[in-house]
PDB file of N, CA and C in Angstrom:
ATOM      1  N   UNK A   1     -94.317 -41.080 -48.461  1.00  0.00           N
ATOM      2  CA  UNK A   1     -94.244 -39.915 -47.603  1.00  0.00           C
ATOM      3  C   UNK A   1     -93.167 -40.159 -46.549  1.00  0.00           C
ATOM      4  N   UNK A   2     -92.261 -39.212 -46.597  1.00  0.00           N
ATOM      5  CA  UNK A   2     -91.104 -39.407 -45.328  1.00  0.00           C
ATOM      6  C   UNK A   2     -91.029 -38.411 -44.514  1.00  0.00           C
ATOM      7  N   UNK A   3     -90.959 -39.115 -43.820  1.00  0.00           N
ATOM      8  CA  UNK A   3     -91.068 -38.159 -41.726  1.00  0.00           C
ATOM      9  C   UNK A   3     -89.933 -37.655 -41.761  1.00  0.00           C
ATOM     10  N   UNK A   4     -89.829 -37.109 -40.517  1.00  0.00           N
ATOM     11  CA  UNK A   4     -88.149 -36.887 -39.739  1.00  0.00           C
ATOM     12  C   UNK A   4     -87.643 -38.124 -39.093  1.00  0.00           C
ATOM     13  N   UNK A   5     -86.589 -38.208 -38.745  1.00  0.00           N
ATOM     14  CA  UNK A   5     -85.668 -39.275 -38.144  1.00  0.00           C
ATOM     15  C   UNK A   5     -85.493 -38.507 -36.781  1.00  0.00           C
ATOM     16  N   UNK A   6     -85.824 -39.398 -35.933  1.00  0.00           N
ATOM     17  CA  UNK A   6     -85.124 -39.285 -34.515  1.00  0.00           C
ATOM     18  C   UNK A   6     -84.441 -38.437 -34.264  1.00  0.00           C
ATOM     19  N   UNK A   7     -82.942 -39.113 -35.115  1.00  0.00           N
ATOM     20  CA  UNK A   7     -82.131 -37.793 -34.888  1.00  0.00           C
ATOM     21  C   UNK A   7     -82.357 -36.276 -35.150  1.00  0.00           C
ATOM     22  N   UNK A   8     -83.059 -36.098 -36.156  1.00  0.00           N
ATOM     23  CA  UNK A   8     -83.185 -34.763 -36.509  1.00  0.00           C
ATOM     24  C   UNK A   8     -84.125 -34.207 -35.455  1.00  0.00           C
ATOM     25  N   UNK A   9     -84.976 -34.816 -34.929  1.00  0.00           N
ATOM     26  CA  UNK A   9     -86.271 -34.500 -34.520  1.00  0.00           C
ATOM     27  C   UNK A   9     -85.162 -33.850 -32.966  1.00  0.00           C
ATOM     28  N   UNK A  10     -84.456 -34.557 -32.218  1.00  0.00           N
ATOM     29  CA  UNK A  10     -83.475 -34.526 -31.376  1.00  0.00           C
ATOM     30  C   UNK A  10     -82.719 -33.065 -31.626  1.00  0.00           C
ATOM     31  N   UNK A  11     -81.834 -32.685 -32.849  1.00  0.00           N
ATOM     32  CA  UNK A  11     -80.915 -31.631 -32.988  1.00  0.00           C
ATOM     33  C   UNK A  11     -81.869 -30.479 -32.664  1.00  0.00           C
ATOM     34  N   UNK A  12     -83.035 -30.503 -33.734  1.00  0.00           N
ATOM     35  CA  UNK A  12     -84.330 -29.398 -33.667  1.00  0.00           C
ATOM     36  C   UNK A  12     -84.484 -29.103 -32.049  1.00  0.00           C
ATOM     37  N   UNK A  13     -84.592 -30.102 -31.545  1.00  0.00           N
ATOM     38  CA  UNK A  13     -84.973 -29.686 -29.876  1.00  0.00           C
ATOM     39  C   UNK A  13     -83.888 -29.094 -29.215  1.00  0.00           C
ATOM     40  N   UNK A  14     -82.967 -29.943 -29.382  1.00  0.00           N
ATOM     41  CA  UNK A  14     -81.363 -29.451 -28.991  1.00  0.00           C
ATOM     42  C   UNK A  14     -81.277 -27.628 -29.141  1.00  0.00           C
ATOM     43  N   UNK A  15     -81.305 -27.467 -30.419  1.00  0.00           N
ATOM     44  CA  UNK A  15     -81.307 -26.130 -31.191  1.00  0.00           C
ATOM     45  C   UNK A  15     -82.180 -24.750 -30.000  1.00  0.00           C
ATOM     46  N   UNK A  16     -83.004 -25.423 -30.292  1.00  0.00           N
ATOM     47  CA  UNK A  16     -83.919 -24.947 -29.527  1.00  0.00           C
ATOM     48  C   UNK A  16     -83.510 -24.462 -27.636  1.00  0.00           C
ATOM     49  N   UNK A  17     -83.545 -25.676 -27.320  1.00  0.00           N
ATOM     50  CA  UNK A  17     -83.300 -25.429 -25.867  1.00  0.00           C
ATOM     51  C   UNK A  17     -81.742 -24.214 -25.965  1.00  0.00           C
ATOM     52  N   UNK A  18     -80.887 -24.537 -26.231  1.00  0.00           N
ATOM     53  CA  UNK A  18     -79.789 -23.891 -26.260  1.00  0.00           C
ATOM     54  C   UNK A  18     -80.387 -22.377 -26.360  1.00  0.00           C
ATOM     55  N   UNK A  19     -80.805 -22.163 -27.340  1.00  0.00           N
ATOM     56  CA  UNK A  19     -81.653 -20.519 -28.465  1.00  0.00           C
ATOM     57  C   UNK A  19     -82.531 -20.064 -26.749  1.00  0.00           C
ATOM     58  N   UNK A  20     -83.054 -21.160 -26.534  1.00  0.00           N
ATOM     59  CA  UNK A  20     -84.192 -20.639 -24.897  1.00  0.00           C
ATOM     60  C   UNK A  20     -83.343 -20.221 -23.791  1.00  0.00           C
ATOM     61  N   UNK A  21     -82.174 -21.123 -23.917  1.00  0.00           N
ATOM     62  CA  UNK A  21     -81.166 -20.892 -22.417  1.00  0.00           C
ATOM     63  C   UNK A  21     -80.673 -19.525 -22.807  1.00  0.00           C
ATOM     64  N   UNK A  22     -80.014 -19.144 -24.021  1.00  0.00           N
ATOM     65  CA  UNK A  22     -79.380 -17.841 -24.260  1.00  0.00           C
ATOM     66  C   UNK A  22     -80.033 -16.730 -23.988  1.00  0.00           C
ATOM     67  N   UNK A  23     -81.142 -16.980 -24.628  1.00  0.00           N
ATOM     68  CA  UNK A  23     -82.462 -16.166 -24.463  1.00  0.00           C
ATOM     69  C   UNK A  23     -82.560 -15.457 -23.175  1.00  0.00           C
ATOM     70  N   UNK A  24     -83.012 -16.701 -22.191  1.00  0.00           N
ATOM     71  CA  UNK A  24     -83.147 -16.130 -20.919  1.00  0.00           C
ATOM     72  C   UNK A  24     -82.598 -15.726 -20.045  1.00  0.00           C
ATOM     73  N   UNK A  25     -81.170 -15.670 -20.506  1.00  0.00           N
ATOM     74  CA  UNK A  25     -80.078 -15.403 -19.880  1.00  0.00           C
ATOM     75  C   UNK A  25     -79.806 -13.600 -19.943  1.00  0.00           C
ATOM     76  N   UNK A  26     -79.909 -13.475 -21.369  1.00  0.00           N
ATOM     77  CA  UNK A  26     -79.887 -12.103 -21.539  1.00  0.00           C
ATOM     78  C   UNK A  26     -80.981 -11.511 -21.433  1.00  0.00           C
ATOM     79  N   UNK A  27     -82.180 -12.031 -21.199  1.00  0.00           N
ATOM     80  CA  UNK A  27     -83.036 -10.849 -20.355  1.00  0.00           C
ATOM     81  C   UNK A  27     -83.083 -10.868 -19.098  1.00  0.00           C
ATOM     82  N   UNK A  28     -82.861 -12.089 -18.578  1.00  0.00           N
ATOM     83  CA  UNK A  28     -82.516 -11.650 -17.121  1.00  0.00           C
ATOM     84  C   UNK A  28     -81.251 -10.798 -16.767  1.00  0.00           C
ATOM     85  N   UNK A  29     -80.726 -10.753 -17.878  1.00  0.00           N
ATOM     86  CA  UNK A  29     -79.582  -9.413 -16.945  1.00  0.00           C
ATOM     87  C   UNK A  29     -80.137  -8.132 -17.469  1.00  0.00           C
ATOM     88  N   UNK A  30     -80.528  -7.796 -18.561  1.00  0.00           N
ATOM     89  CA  UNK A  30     -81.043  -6.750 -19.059  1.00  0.00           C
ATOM     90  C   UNK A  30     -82.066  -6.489 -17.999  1.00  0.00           C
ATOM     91  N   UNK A  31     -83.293  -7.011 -16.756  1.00  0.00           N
ATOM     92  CA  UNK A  31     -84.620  -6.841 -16.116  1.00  0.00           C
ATOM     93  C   UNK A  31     -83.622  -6.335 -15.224  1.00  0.00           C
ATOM     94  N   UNK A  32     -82.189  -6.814 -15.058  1.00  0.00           N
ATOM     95  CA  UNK A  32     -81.544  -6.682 -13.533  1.00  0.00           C
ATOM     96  C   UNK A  32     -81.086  -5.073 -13.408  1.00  0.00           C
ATOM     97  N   UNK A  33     -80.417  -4.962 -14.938  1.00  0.00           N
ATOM     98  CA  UNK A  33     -79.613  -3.799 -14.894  1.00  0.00           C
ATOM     99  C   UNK A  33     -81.129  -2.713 -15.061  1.00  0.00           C
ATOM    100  N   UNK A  34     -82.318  -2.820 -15.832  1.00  0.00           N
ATOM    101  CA  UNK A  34     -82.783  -2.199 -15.841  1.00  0.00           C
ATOM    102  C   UNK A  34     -83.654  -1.735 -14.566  1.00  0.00           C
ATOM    103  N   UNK A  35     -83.826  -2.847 -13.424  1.00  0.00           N
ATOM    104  CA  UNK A  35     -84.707  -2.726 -11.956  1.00  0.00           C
ATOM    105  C   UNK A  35     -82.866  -1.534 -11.198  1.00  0.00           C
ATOM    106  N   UNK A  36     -81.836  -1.816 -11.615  1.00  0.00           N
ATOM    107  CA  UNK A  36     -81.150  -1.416 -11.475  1.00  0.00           C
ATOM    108  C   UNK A  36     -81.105   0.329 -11.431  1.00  0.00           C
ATOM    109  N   UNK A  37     -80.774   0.674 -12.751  1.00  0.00           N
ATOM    110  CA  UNK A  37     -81.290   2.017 -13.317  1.00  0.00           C
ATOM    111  C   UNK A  37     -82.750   2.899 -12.864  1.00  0.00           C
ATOM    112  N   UNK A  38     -83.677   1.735 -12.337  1.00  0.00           N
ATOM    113  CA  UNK A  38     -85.069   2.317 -12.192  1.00  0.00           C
ATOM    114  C   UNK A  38     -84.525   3.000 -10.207  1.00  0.00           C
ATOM    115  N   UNK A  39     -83.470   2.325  -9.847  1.00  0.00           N
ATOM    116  CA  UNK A  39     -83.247   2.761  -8.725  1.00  0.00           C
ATOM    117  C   UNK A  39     -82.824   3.922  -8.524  1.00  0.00           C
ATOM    118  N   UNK A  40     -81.571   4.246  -9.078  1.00  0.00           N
ATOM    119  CA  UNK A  40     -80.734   4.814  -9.574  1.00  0.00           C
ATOM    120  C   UNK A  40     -81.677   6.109 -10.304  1.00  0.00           C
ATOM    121  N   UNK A  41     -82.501   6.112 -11.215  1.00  0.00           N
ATOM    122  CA  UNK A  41     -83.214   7.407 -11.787  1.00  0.00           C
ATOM    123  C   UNK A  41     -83.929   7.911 -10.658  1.00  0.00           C
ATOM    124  N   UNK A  42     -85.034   6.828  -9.568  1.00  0.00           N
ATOM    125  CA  UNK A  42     -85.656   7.644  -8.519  1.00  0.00           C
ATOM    126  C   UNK A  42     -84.657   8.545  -7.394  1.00  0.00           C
ATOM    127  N   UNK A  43     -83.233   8.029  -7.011  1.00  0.00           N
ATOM    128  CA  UNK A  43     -82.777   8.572  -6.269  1.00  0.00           C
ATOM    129  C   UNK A  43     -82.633  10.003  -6.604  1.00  0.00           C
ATOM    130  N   UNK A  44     -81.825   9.951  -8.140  1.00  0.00           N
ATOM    131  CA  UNK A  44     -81.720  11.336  -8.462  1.00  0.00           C
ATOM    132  C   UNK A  44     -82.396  11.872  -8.766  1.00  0.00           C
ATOM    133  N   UNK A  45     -83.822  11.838  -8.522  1.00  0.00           N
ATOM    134  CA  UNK A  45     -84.914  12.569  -9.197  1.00  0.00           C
ATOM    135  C   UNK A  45     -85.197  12.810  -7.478  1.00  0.00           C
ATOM    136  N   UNK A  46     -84.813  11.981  -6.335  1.00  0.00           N
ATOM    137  CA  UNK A  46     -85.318  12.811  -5.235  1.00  0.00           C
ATOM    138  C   UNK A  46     -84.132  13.681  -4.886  1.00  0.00           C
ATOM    139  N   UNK A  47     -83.117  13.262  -5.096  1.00  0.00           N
ATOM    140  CA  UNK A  47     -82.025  14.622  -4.824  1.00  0.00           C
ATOM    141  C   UNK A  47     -82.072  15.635  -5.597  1.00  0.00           C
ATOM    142  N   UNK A  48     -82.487  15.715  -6.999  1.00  0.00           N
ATOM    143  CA  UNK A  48     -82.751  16.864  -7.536  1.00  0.00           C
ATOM    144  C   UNK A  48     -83.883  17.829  -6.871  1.00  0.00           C
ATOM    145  N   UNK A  49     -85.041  17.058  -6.633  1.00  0.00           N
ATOM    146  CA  UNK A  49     -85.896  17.500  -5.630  1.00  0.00           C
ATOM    147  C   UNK A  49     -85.218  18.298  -4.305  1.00  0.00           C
ATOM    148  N   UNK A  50     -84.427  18.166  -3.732  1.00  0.00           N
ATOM    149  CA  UNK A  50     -84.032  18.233  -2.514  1.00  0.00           C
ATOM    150  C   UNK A  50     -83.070  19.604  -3.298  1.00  0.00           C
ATOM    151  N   UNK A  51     -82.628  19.650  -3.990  1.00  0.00           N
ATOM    152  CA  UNK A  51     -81.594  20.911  -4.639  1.00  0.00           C
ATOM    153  C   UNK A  51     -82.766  22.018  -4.580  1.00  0.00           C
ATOM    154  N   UNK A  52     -83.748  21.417  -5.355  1.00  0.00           N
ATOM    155  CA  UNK A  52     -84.629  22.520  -6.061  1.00  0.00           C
ATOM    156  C   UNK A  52     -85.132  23.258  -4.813  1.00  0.00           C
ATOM    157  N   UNK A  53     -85.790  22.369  -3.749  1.00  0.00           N
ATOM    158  CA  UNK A  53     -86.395  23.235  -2.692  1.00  0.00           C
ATOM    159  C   UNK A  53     -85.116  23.785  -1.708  1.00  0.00           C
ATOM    160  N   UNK A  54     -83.916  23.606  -1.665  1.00  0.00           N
ATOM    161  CA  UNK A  54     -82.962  23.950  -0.969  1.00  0.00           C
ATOM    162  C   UNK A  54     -82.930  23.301   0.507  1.00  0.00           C
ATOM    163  N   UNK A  55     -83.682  21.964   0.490  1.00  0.00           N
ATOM    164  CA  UNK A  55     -83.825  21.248   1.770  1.00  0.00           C
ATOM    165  C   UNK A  55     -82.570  20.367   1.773  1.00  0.00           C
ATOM    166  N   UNK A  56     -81.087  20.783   1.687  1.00  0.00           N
ATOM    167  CA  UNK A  56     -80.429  19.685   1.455  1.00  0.00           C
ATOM    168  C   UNK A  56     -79.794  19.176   2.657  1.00  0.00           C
ATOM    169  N   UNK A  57     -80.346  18.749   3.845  1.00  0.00           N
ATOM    170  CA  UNK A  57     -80.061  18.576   5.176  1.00  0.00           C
ATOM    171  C   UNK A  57     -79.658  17.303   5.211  1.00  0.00           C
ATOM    172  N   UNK A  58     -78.617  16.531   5.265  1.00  0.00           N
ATOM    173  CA  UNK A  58     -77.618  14.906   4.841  1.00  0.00           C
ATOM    174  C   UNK A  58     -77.239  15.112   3.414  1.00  0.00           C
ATOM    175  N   UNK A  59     -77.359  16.130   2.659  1.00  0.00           N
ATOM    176  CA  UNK A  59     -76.605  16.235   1.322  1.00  0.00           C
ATOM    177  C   UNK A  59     -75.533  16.574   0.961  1.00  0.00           C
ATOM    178  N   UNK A  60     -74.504  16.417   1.051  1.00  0.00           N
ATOM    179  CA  UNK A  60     -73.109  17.175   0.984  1.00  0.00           C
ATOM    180  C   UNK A  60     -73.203  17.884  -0.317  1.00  0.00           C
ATOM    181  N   UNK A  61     -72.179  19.216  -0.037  1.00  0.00           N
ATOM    182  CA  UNK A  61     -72.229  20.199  -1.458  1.00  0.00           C
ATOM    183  C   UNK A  61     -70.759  20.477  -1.414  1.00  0.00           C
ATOM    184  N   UNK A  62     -70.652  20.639  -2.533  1.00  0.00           N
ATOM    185  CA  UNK A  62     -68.764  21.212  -2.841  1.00  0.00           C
ATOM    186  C   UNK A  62     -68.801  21.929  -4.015  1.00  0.00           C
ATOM    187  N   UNK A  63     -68.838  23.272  -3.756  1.00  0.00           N
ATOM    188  CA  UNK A  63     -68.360  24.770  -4.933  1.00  0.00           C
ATOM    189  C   UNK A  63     -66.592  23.935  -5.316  1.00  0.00           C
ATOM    190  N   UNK A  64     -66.974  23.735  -6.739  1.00  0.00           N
ATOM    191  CA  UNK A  64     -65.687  23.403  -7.342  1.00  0.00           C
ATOM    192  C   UNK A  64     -65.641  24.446  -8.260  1.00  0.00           C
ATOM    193  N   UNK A  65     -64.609  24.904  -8.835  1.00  0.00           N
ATOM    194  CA  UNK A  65     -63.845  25.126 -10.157  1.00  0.00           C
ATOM    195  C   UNK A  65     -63.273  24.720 -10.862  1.00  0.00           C
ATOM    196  N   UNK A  66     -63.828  24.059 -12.146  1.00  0.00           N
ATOM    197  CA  UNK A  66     -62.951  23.077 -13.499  1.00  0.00           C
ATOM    198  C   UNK A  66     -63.089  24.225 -15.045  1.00  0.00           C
ATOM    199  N   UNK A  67     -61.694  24.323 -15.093  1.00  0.00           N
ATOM    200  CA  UNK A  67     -61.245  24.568 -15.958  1.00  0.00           C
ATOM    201  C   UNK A  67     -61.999  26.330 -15.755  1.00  0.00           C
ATOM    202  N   UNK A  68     -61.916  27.093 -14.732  1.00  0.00           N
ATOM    203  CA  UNK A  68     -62.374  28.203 -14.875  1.00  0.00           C
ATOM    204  C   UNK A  68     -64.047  28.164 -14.472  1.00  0.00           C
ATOM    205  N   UNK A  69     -64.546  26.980 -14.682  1.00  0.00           N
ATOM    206  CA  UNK A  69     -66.289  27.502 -14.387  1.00  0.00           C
ATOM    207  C   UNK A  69     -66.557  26.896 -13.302  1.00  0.00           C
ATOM    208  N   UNK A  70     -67.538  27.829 -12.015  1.00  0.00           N
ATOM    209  CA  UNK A  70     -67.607  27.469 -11.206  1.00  0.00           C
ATOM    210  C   UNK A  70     -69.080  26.310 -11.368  1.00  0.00           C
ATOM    211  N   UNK A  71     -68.669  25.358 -10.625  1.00  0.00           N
ATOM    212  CA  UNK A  71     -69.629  24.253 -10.155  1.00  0.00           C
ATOM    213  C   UNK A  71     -69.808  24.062  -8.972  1.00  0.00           C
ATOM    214  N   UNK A  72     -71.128  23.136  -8.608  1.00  0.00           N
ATOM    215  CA  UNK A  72     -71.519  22.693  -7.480  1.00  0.00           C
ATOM    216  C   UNK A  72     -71.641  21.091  -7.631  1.00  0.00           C
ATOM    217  N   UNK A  73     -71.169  20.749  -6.955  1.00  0.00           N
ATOM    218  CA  UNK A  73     -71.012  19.374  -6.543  1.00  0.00           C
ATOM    219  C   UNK A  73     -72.029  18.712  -5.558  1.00  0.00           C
ATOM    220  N   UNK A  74     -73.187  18.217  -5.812  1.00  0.00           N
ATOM    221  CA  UNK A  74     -74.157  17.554  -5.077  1.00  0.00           C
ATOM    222  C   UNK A  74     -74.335  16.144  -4.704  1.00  0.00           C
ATOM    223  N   UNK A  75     -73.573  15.667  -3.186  1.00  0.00           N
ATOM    224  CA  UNK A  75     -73.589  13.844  -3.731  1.00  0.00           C
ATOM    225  C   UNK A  75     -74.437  13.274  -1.877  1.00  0.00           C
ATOM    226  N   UNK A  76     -75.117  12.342  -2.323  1.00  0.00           N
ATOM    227  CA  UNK A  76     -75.409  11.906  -1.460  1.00  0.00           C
ATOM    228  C   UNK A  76     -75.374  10.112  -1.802  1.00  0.00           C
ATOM    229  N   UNK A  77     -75.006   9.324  -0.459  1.00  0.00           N
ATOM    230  CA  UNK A  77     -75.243   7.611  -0.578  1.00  0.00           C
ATOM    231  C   UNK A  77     -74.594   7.268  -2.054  1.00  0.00           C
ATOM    232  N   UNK A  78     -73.236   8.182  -2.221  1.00  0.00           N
ATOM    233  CA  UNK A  78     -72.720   7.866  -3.698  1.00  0.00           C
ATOM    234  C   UNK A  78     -73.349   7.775  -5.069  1.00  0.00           C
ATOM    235  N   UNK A  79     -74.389   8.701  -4.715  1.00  0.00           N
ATOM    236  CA  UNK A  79     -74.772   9.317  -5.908  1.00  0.00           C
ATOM    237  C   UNK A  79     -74.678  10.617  -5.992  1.00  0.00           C
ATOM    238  N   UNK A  80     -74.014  11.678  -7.268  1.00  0.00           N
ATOM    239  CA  UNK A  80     -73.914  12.701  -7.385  1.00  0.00           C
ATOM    240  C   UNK A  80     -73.886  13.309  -8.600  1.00  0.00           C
ATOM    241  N   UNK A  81     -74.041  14.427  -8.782  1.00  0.00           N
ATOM    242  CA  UNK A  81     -74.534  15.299  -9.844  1.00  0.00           C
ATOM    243  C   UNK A  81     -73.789  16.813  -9.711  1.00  0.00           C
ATOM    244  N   UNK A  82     -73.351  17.390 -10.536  1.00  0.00           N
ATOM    245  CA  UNK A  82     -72.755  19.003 -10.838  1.00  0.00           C
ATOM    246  C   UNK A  82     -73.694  20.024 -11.428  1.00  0.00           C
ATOM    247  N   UNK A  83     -73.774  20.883 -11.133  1.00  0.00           N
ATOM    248  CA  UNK A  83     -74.988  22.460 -11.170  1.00  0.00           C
ATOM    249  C   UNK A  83     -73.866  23.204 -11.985  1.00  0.00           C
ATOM    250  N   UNK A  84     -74.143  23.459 -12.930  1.00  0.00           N
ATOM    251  CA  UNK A  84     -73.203  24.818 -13.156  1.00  0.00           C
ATOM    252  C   UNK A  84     -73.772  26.123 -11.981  1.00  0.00           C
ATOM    253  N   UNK A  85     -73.035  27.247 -11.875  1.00  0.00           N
ATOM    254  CA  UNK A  85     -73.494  28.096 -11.077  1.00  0.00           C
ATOM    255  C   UNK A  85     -73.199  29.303 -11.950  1.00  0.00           C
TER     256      UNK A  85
END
């Protein structure tokens, strides 16, 4: 009956740790960008809020025209969004 050798027993772990480091590497940026986005969706879900009731008091607005159709331009803390009108 024959075992593994040292060495092999060694690469297997090797293998391994490397496969764990990659691993955790890319979900920690994926948790980042996604705590990211989770920011980013509540804001605009409270500025949409703030459109809908017409409370937009610190919201800047800008009536644009592109390409012929009029828009509204809604941005606050560098986040912003366009209304057709």
């Amino acid at each position: 009956m024959r075992g593994f050798t040292l060495l092999e027993v060694l690469v297997a772990l090797t293998v391994l740790a490397v496969s764990f480091s990659v691993l955790f590497t890319v979900l920690s940026r994926t948790r980042a960008k996604l705590e990211r986005l989770t920011h980013d969706t509540e804001r605009f879900i409270e500025l949409d809020r703030k459109v809908k009731r017409d409370a937009l008091t610190g919201v800047k607005r800008e009536e644009l025209e592109v390409k012929g159709v009029k828009v509204l331009r809604v941005y606050e803390n560098g986040l912003e969004f366009y209304l057709l009108k």
